[in-house]
PDB file of N, CA and C in Angstrom:
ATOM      1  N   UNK A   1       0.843  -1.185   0.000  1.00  0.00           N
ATOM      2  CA  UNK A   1       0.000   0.000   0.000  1.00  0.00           C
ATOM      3  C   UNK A   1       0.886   1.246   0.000  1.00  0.00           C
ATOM      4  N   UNK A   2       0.438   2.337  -0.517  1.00  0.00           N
ATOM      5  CA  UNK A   2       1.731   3.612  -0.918  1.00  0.00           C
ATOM      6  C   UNK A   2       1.517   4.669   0.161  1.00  0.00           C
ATOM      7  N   UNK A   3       1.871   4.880   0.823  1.00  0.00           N
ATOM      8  CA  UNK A   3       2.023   6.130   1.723  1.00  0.00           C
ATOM      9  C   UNK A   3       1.062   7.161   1.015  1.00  0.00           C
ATOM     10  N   UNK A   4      -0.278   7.413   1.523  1.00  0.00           N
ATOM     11  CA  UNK A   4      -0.689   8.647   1.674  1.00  0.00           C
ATOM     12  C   UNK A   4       0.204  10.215   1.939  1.00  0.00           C
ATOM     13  N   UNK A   5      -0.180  11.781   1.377  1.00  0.00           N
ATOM     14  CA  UNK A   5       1.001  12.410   2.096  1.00  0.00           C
ATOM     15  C   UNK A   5      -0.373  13.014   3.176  1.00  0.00           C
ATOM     16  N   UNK A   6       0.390  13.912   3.773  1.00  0.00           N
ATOM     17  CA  UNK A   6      -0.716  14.695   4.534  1.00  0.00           C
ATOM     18  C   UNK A   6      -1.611  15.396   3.949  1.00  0.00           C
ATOM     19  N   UNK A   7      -1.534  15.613   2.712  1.00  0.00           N
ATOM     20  CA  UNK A   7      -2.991  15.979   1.854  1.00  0.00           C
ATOM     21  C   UNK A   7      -4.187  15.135   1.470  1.00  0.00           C
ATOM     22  N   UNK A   8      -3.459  14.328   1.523  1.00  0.00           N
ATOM     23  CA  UNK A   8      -4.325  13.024   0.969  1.00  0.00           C
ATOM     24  C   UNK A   8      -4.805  12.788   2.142  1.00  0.00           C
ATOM     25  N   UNK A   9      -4.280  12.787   2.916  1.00  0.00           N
ATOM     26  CA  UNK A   9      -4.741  11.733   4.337  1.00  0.00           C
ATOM     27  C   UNK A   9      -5.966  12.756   5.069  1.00  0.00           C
ATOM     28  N   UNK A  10      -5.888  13.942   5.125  1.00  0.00           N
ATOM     29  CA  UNK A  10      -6.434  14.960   5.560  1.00  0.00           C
ATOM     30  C   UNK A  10      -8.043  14.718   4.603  1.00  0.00           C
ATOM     31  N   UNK A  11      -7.992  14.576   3.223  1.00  0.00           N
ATOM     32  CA  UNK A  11      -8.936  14.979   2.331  1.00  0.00           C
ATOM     33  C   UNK A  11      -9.761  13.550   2.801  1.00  0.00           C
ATOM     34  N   UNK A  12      -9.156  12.661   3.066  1.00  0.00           N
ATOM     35  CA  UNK A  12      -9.686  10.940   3.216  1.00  0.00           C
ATOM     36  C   UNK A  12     -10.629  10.856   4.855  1.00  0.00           C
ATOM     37  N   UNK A  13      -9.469  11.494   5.469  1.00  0.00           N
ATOM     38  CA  UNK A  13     -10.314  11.555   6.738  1.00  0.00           C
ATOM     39  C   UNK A  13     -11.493  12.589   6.378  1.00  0.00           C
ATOM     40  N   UNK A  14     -11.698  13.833   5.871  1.00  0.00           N
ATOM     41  CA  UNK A  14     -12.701  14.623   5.829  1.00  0.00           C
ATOM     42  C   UNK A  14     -13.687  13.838   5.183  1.00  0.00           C
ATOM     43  N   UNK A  15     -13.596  13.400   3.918  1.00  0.00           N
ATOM     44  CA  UNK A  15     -15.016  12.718   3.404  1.00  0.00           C
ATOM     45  C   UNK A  15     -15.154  11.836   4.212  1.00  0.00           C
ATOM     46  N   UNK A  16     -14.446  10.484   4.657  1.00  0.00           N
ATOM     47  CA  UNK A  16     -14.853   9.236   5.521  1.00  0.00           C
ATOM     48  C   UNK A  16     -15.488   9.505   7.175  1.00  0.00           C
ATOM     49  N   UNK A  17     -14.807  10.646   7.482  1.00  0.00           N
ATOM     50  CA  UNK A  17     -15.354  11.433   9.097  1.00  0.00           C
ATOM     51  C   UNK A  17     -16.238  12.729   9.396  1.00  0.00           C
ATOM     52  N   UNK A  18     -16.851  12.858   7.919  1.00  0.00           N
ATOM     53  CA  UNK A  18     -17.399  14.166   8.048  1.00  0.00           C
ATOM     54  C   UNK A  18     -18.644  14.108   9.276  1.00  0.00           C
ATOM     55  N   UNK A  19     -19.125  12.643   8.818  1.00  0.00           N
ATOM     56  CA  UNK A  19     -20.468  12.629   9.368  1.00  0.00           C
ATOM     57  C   UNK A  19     -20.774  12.149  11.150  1.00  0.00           C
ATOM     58  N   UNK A  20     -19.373  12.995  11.589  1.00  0.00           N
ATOM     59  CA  UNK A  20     -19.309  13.084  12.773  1.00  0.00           C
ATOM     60  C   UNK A  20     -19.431  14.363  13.282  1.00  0.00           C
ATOM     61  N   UNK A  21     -18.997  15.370  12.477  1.00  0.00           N
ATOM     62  CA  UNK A  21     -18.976  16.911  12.448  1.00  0.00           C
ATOM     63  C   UNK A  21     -20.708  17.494  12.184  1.00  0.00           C
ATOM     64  N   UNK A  22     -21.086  16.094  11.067  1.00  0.00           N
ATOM     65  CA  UNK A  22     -22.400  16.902  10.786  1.00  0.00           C
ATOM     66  C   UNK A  22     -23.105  16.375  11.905  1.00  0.00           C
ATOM     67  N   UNK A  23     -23.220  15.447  12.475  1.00  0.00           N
ATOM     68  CA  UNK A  23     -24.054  15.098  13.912  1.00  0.00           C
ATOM     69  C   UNK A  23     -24.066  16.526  14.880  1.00  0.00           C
ATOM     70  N   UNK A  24     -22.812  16.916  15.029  1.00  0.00           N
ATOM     71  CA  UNK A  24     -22.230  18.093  16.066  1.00  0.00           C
ATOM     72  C   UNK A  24     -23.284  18.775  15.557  1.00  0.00           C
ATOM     73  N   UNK A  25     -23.387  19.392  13.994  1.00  0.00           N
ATOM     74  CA  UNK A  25     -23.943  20.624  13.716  1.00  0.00           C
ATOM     75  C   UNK A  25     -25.273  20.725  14.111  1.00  0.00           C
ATOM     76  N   UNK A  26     -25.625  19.182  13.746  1.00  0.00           N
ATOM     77  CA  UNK A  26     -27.007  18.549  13.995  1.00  0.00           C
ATOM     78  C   UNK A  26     -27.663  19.216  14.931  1.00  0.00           C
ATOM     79  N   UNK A  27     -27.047  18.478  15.961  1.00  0.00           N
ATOM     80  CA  UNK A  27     -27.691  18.823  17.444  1.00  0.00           C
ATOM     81  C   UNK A  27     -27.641  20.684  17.496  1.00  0.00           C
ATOM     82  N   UNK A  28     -26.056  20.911  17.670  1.00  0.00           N
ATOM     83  CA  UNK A  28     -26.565  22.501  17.774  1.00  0.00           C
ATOM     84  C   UNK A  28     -27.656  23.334  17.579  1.00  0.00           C
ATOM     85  N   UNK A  29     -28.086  22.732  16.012  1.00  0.00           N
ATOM     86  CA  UNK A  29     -29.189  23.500  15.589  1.00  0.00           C
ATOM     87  C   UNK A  29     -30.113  23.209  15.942  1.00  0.00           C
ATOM     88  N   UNK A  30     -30.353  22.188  16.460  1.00  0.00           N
ATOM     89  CA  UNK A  30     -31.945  21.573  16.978  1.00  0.00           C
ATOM     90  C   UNK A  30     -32.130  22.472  18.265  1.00  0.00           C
ATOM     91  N   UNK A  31     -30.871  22.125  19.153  1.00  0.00           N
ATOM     92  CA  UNK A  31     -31.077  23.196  20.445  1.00  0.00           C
ATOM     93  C   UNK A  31     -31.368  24.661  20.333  1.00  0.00           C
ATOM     94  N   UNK A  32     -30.571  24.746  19.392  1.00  0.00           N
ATOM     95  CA  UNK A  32     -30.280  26.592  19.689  1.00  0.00           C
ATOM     96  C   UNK A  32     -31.707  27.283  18.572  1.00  0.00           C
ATOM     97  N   UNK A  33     -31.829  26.656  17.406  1.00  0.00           N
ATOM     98  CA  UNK A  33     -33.055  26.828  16.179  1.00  0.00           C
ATOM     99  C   UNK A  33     -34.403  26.386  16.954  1.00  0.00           C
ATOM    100  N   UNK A  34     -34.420  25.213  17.566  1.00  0.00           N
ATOM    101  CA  UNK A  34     -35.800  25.224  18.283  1.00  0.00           C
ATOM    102  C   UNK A  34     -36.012  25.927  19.577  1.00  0.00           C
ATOM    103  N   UNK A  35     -35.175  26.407  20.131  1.00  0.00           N
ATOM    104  CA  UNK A  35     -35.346  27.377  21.519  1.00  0.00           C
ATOM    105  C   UNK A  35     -36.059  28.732  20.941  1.00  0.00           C
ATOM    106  N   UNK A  36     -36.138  28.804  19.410  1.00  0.00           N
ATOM    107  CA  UNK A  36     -36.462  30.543  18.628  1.00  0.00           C
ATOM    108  C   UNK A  36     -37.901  29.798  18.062  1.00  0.00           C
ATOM    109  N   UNK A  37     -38.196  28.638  18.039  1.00  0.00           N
ATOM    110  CA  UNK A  37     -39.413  28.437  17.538  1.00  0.00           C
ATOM    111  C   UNK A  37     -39.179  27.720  16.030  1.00  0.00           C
ATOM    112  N   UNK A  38     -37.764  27.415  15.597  1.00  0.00           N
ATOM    113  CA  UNK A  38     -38.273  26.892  14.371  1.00  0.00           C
ATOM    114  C   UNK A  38     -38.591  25.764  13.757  1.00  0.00           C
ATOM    115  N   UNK A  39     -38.964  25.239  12.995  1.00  0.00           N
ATOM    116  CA  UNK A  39     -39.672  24.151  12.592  1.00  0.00           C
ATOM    117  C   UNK A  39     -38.706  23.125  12.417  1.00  0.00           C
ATOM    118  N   UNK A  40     -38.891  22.263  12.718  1.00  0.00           N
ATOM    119  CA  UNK A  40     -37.900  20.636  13.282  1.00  0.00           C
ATOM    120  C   UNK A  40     -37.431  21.067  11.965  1.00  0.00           C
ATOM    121  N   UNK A  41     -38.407  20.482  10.727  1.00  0.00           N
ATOM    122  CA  UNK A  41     -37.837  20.575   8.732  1.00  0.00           C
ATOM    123  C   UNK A  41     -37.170  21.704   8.775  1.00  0.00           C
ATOM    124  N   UNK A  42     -36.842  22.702   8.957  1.00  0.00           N
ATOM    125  CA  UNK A  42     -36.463  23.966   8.610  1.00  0.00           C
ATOM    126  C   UNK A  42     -35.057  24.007   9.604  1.00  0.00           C
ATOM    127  N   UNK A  43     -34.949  23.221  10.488  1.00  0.00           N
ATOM    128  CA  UNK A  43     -33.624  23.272  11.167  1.00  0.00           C
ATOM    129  C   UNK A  43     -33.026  22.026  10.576  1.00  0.00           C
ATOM    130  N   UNK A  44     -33.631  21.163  10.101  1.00  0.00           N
ATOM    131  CA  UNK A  44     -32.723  20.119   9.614  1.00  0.00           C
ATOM    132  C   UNK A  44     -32.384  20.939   8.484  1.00  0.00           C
ATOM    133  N   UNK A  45     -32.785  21.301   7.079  1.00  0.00           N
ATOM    134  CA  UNK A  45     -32.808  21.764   6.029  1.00  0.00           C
ATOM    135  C   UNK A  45     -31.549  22.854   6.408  1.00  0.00           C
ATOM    136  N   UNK A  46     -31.387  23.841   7.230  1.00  0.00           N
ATOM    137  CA  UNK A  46     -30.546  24.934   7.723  1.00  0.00           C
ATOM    138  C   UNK A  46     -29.263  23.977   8.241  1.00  0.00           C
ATOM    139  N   UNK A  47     -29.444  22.820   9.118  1.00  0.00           N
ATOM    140  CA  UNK A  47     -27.919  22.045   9.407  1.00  0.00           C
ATOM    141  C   UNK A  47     -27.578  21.517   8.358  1.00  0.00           C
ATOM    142  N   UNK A  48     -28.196  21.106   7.232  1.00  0.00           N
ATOM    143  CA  UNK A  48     -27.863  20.491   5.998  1.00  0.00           C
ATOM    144  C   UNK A  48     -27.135  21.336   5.317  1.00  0.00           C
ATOM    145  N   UNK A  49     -27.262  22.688   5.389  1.00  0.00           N
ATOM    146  CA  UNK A  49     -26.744  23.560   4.469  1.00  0.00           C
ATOM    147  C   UNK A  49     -25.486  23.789   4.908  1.00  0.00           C
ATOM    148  N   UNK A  50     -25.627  24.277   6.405  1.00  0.00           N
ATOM    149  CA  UNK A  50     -24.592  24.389   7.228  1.00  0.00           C
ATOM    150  C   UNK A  50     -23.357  23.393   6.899  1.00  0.00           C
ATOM    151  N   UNK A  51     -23.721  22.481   7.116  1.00  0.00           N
ATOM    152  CA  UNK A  51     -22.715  21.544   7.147  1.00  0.00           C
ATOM    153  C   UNK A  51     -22.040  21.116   6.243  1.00  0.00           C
ATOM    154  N   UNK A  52     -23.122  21.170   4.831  1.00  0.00           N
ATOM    155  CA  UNK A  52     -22.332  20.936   3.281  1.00  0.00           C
ATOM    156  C   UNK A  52     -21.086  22.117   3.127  1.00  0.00           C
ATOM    157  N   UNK A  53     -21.968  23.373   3.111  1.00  0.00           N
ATOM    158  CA  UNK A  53     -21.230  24.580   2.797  1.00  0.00           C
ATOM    159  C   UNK A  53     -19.380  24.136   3.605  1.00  0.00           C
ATOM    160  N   UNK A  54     -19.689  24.392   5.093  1.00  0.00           N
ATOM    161  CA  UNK A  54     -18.723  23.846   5.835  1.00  0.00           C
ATOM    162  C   UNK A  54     -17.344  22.339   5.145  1.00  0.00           C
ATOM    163  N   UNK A  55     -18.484  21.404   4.954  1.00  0.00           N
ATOM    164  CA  UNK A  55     -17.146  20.399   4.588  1.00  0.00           C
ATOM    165  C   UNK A  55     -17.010  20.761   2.910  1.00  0.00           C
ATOM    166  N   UNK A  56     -17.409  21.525   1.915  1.00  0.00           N
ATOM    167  CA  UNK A  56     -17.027  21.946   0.523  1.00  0.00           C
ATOM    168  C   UNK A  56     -16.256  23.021   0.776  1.00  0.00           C
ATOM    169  N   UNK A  57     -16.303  23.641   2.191  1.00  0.00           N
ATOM    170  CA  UNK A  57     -15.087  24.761   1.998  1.00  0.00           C
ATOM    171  C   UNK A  57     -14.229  23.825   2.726  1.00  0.00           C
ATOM    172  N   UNK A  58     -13.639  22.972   3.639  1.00  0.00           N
ATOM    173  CA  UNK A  58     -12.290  22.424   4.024  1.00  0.00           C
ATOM    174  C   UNK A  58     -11.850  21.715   2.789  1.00  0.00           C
ATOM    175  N   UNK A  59     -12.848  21.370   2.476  1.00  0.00           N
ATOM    176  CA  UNK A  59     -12.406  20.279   1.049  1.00  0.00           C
ATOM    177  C   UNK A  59     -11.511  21.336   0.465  1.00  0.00           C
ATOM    178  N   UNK A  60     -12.266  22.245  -0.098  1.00  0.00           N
ATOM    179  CA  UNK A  60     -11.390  23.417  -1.060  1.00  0.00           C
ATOM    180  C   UNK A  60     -10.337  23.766  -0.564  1.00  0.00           C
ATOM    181  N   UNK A  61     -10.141  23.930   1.000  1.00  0.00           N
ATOM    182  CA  UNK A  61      -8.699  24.387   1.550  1.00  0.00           C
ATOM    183  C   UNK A  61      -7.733  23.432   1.300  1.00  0.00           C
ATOM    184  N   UNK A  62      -8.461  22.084   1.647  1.00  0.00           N
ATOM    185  CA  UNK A  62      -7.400  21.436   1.003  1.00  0.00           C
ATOM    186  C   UNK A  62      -6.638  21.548  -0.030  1.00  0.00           C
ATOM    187  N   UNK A  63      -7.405  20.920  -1.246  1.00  0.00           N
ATOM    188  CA  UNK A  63      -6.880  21.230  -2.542  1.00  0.00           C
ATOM    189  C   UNK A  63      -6.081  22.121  -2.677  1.00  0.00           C
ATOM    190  N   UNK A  64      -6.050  23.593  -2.256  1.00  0.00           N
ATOM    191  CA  UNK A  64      -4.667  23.986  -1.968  1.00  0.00           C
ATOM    192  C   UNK A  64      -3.973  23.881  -1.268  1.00  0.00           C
ATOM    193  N   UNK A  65      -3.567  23.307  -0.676  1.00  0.00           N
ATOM    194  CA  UNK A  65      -2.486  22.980  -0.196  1.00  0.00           C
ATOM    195  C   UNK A  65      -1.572  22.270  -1.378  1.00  0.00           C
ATOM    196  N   UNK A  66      -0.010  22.552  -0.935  1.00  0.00           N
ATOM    197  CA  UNK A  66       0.988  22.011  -1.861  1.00  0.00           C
ATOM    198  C   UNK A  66       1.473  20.922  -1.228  1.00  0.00           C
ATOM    199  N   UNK A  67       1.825  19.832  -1.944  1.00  0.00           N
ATOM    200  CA  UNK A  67       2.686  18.776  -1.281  1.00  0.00           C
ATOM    201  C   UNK A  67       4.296  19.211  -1.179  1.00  0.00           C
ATOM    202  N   UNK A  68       4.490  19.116  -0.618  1.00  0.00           N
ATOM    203  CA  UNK A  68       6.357  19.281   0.195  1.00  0.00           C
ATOM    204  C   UNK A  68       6.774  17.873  -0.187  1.00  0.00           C
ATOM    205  N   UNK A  69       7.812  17.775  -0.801  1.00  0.00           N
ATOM    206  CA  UNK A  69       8.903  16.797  -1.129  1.00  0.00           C
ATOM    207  C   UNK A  69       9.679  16.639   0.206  1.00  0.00           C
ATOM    208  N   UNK A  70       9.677  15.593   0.707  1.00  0.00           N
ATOM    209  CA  UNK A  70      11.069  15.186   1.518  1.00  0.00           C
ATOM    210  C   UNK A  70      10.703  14.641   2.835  1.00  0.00           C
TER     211      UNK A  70
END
């Protein structure tokens, strides 16, 4: 098997572990969105967004990043 570098390994853990981050967001919003009154659908729909937006921008940070030789 070939050595991952730390870009790779970073981008692998984000897609394979995201859906530990989106649980986190999950809950937040249920607590903090239903304490204002909003609708169960409308806080899931709002953590959904949340959370895509969120792991399509680390994704993107990744991708730039440069690999270092050595």
């Amino acid at each position: 098997m070939t050595k991952q570098t730390p870009k790779q390994d970073l981008n692998d853990w984000l897609v394979d572990n995201f859906f530990v981050i989106d649980s986190h967001i999950n809950k937040i919003c249920k607590v903090k969105l239903s304490k204002l009154g909003i609708d169960e659908e409308d806080v899931d729909s709002i953590s959904e967004e949340i959370s895509g937006m969120l792991k399509t921008g680390l994704l993107n940070i990744v991708g730039t990043y440069e690999e270092v030789d050595g």
